[in-house]
Each structure stands twice: as C-alpha cells, then as structure tokens.
Protein backbone atom coordinates (compact mmCIF):
# COMPACT_ATOMS: atom_id res chain seq x y z
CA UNK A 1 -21.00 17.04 -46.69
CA UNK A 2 -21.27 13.61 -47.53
CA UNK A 3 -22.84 10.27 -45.81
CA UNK A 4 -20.05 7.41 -44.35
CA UNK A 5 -20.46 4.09 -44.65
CA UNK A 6 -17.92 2.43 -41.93
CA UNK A 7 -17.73 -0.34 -44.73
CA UNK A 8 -16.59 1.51 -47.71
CA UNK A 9 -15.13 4.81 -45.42
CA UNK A 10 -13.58 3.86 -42.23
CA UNK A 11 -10.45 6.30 -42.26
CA UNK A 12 -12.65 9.22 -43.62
CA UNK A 13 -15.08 8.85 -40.94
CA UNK A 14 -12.42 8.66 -38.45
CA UNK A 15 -10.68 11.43 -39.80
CA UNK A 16 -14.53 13.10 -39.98
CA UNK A 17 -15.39 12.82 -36.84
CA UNK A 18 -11.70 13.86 -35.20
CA UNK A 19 -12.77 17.31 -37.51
CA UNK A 20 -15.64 18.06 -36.06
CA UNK A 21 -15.05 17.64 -31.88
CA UNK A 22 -17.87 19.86 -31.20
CA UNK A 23 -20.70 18.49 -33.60
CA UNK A 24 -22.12 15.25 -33.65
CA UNK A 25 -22.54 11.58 -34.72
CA UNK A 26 -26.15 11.21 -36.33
CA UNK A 27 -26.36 7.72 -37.33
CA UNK A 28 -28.98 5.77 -38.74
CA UNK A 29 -29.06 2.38 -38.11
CA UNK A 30 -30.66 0.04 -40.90
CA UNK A 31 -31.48 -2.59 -43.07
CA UNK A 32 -30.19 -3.31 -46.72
CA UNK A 33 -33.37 -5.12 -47.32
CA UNK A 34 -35.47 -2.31 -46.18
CA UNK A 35 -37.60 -0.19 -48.41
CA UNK A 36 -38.34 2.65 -46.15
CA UNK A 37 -34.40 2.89 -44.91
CA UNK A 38 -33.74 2.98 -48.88
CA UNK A 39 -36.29 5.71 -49.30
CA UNK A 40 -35.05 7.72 -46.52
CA UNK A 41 -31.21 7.76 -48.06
CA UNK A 42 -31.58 10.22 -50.25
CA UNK A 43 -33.06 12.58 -47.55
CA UNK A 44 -30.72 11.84 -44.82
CA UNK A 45 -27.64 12.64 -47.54
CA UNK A 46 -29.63 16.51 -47.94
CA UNK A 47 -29.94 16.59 -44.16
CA UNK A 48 -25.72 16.06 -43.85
CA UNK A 49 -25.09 18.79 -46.79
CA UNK A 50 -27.43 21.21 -44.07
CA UNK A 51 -25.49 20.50 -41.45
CA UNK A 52 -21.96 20.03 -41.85
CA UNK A 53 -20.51 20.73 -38.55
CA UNK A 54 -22.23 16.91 -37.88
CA UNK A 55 -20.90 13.25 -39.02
CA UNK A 56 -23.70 11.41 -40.44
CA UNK A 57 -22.77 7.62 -40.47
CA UNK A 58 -25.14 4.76 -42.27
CA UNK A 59 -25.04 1.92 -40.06
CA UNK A 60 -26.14 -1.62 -42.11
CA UNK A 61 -27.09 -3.30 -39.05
CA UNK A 62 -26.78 -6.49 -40.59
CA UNK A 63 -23.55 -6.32 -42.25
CA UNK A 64 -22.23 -4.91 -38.43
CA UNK A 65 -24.28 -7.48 -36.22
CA UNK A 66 -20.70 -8.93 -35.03
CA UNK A 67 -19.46 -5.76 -33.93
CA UNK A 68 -22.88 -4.07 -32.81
CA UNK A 69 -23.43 -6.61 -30.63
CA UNK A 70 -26.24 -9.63 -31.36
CA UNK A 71 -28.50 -8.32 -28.57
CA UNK A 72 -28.73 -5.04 -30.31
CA UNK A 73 -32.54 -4.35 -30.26
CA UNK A 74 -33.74 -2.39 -33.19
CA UNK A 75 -37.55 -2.42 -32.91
CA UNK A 76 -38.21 -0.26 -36.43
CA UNK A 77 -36.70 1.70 -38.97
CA UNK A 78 -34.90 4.41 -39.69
CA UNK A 79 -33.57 3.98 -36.08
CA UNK A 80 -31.69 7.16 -35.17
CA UNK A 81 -28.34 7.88 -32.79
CA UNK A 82 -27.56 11.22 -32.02
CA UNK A 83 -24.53 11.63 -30.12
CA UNK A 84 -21.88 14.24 -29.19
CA UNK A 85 -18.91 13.31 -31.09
CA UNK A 86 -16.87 14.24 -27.83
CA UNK A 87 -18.51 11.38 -26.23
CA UNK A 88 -20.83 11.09 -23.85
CA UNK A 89 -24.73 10.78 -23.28
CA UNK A 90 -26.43 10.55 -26.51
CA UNK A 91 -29.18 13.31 -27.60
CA UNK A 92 -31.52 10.66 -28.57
CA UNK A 93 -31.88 7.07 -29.85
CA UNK A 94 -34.81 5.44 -30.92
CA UNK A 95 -36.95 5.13 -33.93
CA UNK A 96 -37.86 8.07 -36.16
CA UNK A 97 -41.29 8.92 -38.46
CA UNK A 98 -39.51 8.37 -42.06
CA UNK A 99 -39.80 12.38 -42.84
CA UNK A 100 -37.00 13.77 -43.13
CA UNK A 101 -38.59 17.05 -41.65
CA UNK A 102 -39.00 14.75 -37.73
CA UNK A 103 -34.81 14.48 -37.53
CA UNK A 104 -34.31 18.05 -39.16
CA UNK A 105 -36.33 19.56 -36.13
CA UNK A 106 -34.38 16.82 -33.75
CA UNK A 107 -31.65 18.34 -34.78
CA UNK A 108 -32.22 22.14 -34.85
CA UNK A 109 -33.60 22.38 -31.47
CA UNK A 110 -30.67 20.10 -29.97
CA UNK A 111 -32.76 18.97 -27.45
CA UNK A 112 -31.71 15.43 -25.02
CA UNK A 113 -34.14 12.71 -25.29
CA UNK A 114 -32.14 10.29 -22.45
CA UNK A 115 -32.84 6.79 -22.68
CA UNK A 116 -31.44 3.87 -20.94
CA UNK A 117 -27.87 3.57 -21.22
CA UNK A 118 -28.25 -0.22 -21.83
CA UNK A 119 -30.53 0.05 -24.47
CA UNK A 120 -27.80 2.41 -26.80
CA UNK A 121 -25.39 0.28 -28.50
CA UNK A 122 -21.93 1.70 -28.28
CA UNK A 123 -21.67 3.33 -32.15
CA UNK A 124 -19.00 6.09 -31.53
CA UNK A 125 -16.32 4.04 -29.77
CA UNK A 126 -16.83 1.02 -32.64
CA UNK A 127 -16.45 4.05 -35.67
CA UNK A 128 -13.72 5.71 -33.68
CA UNK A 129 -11.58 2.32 -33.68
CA UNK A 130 -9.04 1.60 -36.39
CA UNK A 131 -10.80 -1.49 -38.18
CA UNK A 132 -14.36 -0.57 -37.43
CA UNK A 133 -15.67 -2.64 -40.52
C-alpha cells in the first residue's frame, strides 16, 4: 500500500478510504521542515505496506493550516490520528516516540486512547471532501 498526500492525491485517498469502510485513517500530522518527521517517512510508508486494510495519510500541517484550522495545537512530532474510517471517535491522537515499533504496537492491539473531542482536529471529514487540498 502506499502513503497519500491530500496535496498530490486527493481523489486516490478519497477513493482509498471509500475502499476500506472497516479499516482506518492513520495520519501523521507534520512539518516539512522537520528532521525527525523526515526520518520517520520512510518507516511510516513500511508500516502502510503491513497493513493495508488502513489509509495512511501525510498531513503537512503547514501547507493545510487554512483548512486544519489555525488553532490546531500540535505540541511535537510525529503527531499521530488514528481514526475509524467509518467515522467516529478516534483510537488515539497525540504525539508518538519516533520508532516506528510505538505506532506498530498502537496499531496491532487496536486499543482507544480517548482524548478530548476539542483537542482532535477534524482530519477525516476535510480528506473525505472533494477539494481537500
């Protein structure tokens, strides 16, 4: 499986994410500028290969400020949103250790992490719209 970039792949992530109703959105949320978001690429493109019944989406949060939303508080990177892509509650968002081996166990055990419903910015509906970029 491959990594989307709503920038370069809107339809295909659309059409991604309407293929896999039961799996979910894993998206990480970061920085061009950013060494350790750069670094962490390369694992989080093995990590969607694994699991391919998932969409895994690489949000610049810079480049998407405007539709994100200004107040969108990212404390540290890789910042991580796991959501059903059915909608609903997300798994978990918040920052991650940069080891690719922290998400891979996020993900196997499926486990909810809940936090705040203000604090999560609202990823899925933005992808899921026709011009998300």
């Amino acid at each position: 499986m491959t990594v989307y970039f709503p920038e370069q792949d809107a339809a295909a992530l659309r059409q991604a994410l309407a293929a896999r109703p039961a799996g979910r959105l894993v998206a990480c949320l970061c920085a061009d500028w950013c060494g350790t978001c750069k670094d962490y690429m390369s694992g989080f493109a093995a990590l969607a290969a694994r699991y391919p019944g998932d969409c895994f989406v690489w949000i610049d949060i810079e480049t998407h400020a405007d539709r994100l939303g200004e107040d969108i508080d990212i404390e540290n990177f890789p910042t991580v949103l796991i959501q059903p892509v059915a909608g609903g509650d997300p798994h978990f968002y918040g920052t991650v250790l940069p080891h690719l081996e922290v998400l891979e166990r996020m993900l196997d055990r499926g486990a909810s992490m809940p936090t705040a419903a203000s604090e999560i910015p609202e990823v899925l509906d933005w992808l899921l719209e026709s011009h998300p970029g």
